[in-house]
C-alpha atoms as a PDB file:
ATOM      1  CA  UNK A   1       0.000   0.000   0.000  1.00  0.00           C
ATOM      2  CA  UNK A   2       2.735   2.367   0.875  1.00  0.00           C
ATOM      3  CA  UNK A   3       4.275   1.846  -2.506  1.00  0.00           C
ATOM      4  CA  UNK A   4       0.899   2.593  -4.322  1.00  0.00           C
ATOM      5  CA  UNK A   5       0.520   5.676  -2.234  1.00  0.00           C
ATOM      6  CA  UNK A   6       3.784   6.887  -2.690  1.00  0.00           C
ATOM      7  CA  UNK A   7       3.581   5.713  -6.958  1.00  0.00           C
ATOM      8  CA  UNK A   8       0.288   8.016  -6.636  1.00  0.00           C
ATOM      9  CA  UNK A   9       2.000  11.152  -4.986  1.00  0.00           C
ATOM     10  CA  UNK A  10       4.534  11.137  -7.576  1.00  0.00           C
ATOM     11  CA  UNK A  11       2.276  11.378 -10.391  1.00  0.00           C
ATOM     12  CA  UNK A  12      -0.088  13.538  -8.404  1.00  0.00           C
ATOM     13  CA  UNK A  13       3.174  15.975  -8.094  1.00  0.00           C
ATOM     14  CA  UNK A  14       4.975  15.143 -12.006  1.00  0.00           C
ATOM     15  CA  UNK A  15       1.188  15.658 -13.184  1.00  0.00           C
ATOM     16  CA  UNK A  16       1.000  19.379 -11.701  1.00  0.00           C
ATOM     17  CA  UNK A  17       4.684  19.618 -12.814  1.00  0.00           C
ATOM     18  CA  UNK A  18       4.149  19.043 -16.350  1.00  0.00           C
ATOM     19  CA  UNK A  19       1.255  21.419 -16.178  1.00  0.00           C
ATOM     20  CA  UNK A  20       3.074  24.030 -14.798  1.00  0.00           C
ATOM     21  CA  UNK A  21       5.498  24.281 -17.855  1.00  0.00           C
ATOM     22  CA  UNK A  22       8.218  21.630 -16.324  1.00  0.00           C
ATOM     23  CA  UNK A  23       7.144  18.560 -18.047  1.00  0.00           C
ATOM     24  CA  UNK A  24      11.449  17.768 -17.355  1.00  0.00           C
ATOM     25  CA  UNK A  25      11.218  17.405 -13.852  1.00  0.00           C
ATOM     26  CA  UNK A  26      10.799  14.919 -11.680  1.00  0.00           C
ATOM     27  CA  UNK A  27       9.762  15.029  -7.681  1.00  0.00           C
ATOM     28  CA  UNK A  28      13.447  12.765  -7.801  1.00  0.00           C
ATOM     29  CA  UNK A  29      14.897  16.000  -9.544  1.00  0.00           C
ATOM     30  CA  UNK A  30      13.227  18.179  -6.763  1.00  0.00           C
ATOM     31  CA  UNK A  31      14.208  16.206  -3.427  1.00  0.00           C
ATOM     32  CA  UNK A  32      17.299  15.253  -5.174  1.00  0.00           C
ATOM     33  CA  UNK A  33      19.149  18.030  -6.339  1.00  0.00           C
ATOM     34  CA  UNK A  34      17.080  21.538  -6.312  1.00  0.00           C
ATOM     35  CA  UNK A  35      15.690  21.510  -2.623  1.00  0.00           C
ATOM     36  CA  UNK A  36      19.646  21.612  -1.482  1.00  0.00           C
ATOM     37  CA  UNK A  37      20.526  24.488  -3.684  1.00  0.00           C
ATOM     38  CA  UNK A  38      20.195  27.881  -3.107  1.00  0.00           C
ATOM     39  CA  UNK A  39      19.863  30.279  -5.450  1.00  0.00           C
ATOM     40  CA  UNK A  40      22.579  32.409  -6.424  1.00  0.00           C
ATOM     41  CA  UNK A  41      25.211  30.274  -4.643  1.00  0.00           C
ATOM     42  CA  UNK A  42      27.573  27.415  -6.129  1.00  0.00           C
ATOM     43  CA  UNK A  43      27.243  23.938  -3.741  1.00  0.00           C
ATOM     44  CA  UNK A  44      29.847  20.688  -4.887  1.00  0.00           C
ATOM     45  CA  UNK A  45      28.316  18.372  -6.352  1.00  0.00           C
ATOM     46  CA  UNK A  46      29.436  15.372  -3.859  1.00  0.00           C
ATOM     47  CA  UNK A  47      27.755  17.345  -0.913  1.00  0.00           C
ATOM     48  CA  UNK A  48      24.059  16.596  -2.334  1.00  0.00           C
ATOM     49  CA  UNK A  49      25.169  12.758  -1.929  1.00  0.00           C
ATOM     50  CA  UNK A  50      24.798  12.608   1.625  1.00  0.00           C
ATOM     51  CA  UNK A  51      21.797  15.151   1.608  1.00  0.00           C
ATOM     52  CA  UNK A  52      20.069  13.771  -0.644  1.00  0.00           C
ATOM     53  CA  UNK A  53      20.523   9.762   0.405  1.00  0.00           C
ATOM     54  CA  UNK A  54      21.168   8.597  -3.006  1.00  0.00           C
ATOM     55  CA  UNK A  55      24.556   7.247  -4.462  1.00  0.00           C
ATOM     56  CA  UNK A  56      26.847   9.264  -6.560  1.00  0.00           C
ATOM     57  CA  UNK A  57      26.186   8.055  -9.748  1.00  0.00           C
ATOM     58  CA  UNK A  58      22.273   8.724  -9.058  1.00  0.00           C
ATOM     59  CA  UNK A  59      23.302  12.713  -8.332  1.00  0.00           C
ATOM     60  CA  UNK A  60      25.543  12.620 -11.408  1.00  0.00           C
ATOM     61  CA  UNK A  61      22.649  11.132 -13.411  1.00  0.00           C
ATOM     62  CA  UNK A  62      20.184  13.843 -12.476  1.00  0.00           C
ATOM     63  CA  UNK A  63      22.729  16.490 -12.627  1.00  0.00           C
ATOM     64  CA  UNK A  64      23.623  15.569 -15.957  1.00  0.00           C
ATOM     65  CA  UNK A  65      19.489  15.454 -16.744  1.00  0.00           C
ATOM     66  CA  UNK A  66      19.124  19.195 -15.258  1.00  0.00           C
ATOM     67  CA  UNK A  67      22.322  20.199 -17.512  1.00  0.00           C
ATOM     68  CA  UNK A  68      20.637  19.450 -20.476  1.00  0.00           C
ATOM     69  CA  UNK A  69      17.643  20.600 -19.803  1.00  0.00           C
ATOM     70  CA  UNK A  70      18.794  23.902 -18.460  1.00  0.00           C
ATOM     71  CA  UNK A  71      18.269  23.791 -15.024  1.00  0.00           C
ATOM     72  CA  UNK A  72      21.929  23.684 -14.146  1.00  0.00           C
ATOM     73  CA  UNK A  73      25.270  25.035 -15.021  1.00  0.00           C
ATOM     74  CA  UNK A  74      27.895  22.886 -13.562  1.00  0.00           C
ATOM     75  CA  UNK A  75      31.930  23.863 -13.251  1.00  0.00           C
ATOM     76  CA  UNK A  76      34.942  22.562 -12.352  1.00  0.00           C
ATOM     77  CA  UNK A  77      36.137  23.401  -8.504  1.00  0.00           C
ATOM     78  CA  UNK A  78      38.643  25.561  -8.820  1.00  0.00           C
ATOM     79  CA  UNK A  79      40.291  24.073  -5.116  1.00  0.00           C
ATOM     80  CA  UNK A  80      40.044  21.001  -5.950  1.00  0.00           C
ATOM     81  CA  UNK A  81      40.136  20.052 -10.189  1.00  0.00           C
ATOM     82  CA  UNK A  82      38.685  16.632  -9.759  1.00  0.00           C
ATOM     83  CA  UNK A  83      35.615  18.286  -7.753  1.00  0.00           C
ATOM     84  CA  UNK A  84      32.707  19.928  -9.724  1.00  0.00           C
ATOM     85  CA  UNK A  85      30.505  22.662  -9.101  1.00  0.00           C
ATOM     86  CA  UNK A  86      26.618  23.566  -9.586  1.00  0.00           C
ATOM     87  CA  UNK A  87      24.587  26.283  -9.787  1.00  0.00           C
ATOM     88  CA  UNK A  88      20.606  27.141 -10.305  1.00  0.00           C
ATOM     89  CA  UNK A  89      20.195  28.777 -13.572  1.00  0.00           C
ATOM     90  CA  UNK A  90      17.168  30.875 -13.626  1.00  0.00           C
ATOM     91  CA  UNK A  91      14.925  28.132 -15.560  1.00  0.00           C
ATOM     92  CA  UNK A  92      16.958  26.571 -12.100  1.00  0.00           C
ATOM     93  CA  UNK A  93      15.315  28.587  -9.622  1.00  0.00           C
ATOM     94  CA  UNK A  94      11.815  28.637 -11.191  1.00  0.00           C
ATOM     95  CA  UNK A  95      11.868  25.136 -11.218  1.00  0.00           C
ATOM     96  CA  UNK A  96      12.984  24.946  -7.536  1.00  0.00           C
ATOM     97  CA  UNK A  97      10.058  27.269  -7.033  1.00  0.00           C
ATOM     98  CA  UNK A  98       7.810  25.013  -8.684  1.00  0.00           C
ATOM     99  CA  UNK A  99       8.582  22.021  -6.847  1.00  0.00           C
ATOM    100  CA  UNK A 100       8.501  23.401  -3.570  1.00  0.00           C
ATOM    101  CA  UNK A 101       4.599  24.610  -4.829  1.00  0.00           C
ATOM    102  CA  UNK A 102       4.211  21.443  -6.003  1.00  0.00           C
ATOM    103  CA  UNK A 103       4.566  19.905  -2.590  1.00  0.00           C
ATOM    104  CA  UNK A 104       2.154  21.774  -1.131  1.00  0.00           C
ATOM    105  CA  UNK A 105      -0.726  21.573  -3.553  1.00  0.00           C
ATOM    106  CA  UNK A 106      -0.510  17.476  -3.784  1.00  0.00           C
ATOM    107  CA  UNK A 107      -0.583  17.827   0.166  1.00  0.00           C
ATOM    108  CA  UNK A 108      -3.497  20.090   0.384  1.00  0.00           C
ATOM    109  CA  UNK A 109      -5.349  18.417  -2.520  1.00  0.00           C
ATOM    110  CA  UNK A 110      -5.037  14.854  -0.386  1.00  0.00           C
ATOM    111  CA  UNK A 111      -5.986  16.683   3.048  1.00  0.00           C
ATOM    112  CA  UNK A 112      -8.963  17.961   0.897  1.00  0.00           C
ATOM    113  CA  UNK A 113      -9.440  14.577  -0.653  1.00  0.00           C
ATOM    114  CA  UNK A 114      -8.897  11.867   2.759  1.00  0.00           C
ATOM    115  CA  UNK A 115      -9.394  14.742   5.379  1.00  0.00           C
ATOM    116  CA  UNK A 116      -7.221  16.895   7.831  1.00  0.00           C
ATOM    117  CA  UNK A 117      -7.023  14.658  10.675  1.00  0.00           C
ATOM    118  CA  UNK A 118      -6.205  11.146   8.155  1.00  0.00           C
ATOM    119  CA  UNK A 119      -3.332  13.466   6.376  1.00  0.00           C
ATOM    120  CA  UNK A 120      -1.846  14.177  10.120  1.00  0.00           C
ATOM    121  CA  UNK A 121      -2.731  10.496  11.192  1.00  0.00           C
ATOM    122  CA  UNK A 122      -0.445   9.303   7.920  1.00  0.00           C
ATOM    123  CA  UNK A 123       2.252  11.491   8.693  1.00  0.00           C
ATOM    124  CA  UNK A 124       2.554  10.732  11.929  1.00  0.00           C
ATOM    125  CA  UNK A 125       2.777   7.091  11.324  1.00  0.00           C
ATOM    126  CA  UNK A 126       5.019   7.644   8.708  1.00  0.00           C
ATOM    127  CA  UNK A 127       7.034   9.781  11.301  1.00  0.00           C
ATOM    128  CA  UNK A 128       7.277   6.973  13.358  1.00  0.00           C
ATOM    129  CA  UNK A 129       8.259   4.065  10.954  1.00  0.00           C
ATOM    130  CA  UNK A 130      10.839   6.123   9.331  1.00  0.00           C
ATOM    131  CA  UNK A 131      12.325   8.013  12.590  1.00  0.00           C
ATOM    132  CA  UNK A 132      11.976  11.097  11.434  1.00  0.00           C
ATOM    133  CA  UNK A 133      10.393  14.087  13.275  1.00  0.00           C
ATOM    134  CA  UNK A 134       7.429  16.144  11.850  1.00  0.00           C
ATOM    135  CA  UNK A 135       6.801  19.501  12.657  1.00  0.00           C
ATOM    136  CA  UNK A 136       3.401  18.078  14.311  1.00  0.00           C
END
């Protein structure tokens, strides 16, 4: 069940996405890569790894995705050559913007849909299962 419910969320959010003008994104994209970048400022590339709980190659995947579709510029590190660096283009930043938006609408559209207090209930118990704290 958790894997239908999660399979629906993501094309709740890549649905909105796509209608939004950013048919190129992906809620993988978004939790990934964009949510740990802020605009305006270069991050290295292996410092989404551990933020982002996925394994190099997946981050240079995506990267190399967001490249191409203009969401990213990346650069070599000038202290360290091997090392490369990112940075939001504009497209970048509206697509951050978009996400984060995104989010929010698939979560108030289900708390519309299932109710407040089932929404809460979920993430609670998905609070618990995973260890992670909510801000309920």
């Amino acid at each position: 069940m958790l894997a239908r419910a999660h399979a629906q969320y993501v094309a709740d959010c890549e649905s909105r996405l796509a209608d939004a003008g950013f048919p190129d994104l992906t809620i993988s994209h978004g939790t990934n890569i964009l949510r740990h970048l802020t605009p305006g400022t270069p991050a290295r590339l292996t410092d989404l790894v551990p933020l982002s709980n996925v394994t190099k190659q997946a981050i240079s995947q995506q990267t190399a995705h967001l490249v191409a579709h203009g969401y990213l510029t990346v650069s070599r590190d000038e202290r360290d050559r091997r090392g490369r660096i990112v940075l939001l283009t504009d497209r970048g930043v509206e697509g951050r913007r978009a996400v984060s938006r995104t989010f929010v609408e698939v979560h108030e559209a289900w708390e519309a849909t299932y109710g407040e207090k089932q929404m809460h209930d979920l993430f609670e118990t998905l609070a618990v299962i995973t260890d992670f704290e909510t801000a309920f």
